[in-house]
C-alpha atoms as a PDB file:
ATOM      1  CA  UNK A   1      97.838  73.186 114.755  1.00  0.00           C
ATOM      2  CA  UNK A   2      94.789  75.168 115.451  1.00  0.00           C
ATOM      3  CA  UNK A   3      94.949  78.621 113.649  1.00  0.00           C
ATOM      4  CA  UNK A   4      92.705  81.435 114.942  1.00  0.00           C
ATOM      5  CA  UNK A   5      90.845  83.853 112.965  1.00  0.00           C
ATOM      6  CA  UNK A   6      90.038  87.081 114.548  1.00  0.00           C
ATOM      7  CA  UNK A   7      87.886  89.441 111.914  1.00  0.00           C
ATOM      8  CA  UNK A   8      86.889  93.335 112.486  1.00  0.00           C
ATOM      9  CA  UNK A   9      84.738  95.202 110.466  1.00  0.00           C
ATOM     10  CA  UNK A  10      85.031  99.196 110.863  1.00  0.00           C
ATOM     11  CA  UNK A  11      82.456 101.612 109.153  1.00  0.00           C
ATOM     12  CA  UNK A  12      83.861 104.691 109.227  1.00  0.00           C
ATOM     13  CA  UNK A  13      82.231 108.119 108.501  1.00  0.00           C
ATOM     14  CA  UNK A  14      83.691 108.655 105.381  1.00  0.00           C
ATOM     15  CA  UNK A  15      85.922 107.720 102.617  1.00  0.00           C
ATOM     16  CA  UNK A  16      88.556 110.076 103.528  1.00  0.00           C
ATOM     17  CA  UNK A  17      88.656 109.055 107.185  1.00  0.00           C
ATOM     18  CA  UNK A  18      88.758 104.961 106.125  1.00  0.00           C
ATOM     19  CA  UNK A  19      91.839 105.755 104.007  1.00  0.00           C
ATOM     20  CA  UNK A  20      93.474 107.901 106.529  1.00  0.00           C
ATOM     21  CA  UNK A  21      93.456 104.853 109.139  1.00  0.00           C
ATOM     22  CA  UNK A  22      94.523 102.383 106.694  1.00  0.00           C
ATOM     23  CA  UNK A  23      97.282 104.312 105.460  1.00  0.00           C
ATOM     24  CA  UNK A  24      98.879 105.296 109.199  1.00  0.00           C
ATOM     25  CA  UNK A  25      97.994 101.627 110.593  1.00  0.00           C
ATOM     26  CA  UNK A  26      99.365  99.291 107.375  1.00  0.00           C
ATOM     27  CA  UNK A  27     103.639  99.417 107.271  1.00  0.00           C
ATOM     28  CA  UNK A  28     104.003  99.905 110.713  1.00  0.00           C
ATOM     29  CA  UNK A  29     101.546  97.024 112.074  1.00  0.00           C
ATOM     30  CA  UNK A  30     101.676  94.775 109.749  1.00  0.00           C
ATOM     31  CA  UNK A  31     105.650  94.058 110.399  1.00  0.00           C
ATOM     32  CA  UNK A  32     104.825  94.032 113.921  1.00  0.00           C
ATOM     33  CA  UNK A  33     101.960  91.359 113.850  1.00  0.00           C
ATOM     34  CA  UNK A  34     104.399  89.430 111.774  1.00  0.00           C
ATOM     35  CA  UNK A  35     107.424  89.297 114.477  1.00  0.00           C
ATOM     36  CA  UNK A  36     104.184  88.629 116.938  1.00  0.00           C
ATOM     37  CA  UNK A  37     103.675  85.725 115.139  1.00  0.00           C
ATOM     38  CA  UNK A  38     100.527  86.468 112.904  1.00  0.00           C
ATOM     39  CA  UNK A  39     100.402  83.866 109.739  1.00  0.00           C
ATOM     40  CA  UNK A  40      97.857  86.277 107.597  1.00  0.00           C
ATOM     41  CA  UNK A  41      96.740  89.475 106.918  1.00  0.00           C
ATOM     42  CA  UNK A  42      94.016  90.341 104.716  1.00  0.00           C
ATOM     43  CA  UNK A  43      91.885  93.386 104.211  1.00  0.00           C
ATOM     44  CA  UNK A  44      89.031  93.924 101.997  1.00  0.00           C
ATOM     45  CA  UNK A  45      86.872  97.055 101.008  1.00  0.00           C
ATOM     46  CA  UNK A  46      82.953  96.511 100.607  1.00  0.00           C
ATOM     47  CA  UNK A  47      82.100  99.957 100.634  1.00  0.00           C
ATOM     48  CA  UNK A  48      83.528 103.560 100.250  1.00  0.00           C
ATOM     49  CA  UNK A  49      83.700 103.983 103.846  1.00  0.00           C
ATOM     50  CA  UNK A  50      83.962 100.056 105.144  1.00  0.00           C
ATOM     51  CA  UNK A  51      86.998  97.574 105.666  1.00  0.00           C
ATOM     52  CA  UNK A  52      87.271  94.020 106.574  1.00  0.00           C
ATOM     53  CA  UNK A  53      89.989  93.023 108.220  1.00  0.00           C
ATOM     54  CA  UNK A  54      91.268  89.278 108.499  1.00  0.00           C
ATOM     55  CA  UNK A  55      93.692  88.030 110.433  1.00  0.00           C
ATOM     56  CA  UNK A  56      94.688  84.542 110.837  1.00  0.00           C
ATOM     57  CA  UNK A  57      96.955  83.941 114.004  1.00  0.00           C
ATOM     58  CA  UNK A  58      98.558  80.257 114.924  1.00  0.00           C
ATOM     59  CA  UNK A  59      96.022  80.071 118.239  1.00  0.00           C
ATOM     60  CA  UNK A  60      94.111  82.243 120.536  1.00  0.00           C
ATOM     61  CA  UNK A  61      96.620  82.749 122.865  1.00  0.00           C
ATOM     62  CA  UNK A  62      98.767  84.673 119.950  1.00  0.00           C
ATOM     63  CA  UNK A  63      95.736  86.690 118.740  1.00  0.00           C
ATOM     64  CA  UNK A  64      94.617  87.817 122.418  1.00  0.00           C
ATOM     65  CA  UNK A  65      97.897  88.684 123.407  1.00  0.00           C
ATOM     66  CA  UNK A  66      98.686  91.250 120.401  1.00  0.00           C
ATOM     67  CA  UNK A  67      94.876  92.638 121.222  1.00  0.00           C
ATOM     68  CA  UNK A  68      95.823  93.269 124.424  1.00  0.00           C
ATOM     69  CA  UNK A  69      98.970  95.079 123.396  1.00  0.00           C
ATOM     70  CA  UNK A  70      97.200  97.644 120.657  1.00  0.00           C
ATOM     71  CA  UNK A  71      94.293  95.841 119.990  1.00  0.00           C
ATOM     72  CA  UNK A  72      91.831  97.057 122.680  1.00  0.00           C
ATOM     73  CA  UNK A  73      93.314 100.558 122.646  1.00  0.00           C
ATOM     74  CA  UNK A  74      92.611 101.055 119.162  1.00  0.00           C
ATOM     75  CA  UNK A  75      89.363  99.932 119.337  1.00  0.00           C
ATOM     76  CA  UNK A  76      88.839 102.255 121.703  1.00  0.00           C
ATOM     77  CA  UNK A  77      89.875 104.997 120.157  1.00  0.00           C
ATOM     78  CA  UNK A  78      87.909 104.323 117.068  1.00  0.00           C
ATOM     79  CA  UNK A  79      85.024 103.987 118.973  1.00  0.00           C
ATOM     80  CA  UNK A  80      85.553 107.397 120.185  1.00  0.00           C
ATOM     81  CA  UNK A  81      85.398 108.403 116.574  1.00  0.00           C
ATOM     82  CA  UNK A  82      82.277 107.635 116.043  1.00  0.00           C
ATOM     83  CA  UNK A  83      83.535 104.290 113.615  1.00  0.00           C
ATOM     84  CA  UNK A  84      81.603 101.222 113.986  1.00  0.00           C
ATOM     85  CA  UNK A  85      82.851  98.183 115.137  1.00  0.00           C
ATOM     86  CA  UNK A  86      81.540  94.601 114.527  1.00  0.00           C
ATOM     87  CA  UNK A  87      83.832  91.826 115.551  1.00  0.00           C
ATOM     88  CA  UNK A  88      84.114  88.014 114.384  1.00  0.00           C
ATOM     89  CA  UNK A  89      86.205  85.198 115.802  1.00  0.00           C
ATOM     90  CA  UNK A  90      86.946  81.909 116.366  1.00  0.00           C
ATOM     91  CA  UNK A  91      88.898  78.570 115.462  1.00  0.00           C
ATOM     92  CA  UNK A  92      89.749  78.084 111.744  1.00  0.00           C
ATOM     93  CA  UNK A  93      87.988  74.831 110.852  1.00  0.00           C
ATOM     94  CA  UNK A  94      89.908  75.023 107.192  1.00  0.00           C
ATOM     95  CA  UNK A  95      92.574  76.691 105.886  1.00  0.00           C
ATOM     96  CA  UNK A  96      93.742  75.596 102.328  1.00  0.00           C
ATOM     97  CA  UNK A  97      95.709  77.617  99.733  1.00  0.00           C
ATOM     98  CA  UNK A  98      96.271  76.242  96.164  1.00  0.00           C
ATOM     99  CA  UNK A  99      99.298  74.638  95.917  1.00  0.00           C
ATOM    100  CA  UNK A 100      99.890  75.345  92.371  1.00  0.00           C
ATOM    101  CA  UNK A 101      99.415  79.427  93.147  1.00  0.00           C
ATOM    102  CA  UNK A 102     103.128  80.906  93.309  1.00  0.00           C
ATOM    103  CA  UNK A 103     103.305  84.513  94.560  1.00  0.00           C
ATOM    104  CA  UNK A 104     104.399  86.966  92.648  1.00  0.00           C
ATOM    105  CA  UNK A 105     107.904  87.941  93.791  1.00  0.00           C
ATOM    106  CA  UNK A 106     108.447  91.617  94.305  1.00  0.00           C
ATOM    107  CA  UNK A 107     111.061  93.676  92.521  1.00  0.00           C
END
């Protein structure tokens, strides 16, 4: 299987307005990229006011069609905001995760 990895970086104006879009955008999308199909999700902070965003989908097809459901309006709309976007795609050439790692269960 080729897995697809689509990857968004958003500076936002400030600290406060970065943690207001994670907070309204994480429950709600995340369990609907999941019944889309989306394998991963990962999000990183490298700044106050910056987030990565990594998501690994099982092909193109599946990442471009949830885009085209939220995906473009969003960015849109963050644009509009005055956030900056920087975009990053393309086939995942490796994807490995330690076998011996077991995830921590939730309770």
């Amino acid at each position: 299987m080729a897995y697809y990895c689509r990857t968004i970086k958003l500076t936002f104006i400030s600290e406060f307005a970065k943690k207001s879009f994670t907070a309204q955008l994480n429950s709600s999308v995340n369990k609907t990229d999941f019944e889309r199909g989306m394998l991963q999700r990962i999000f990183f902070d490298t700044s106050e006011n910056q987030i990565i965003q990594m998501f690994v989908w099982p092909s193109k097809n599946h990442a471009d069609e949830r885009m085209k459901e939220i995906g473009d309006e969003l960015i849109k709309n963050l644009r509009d905001s005055n956030v900056k976007i920087e975009r990053f795609e393309g086939q995942v050439s490796e994807f490995a995760i330690n076998p011996s790692y077991k995830l921590p269960r939730e309770s």
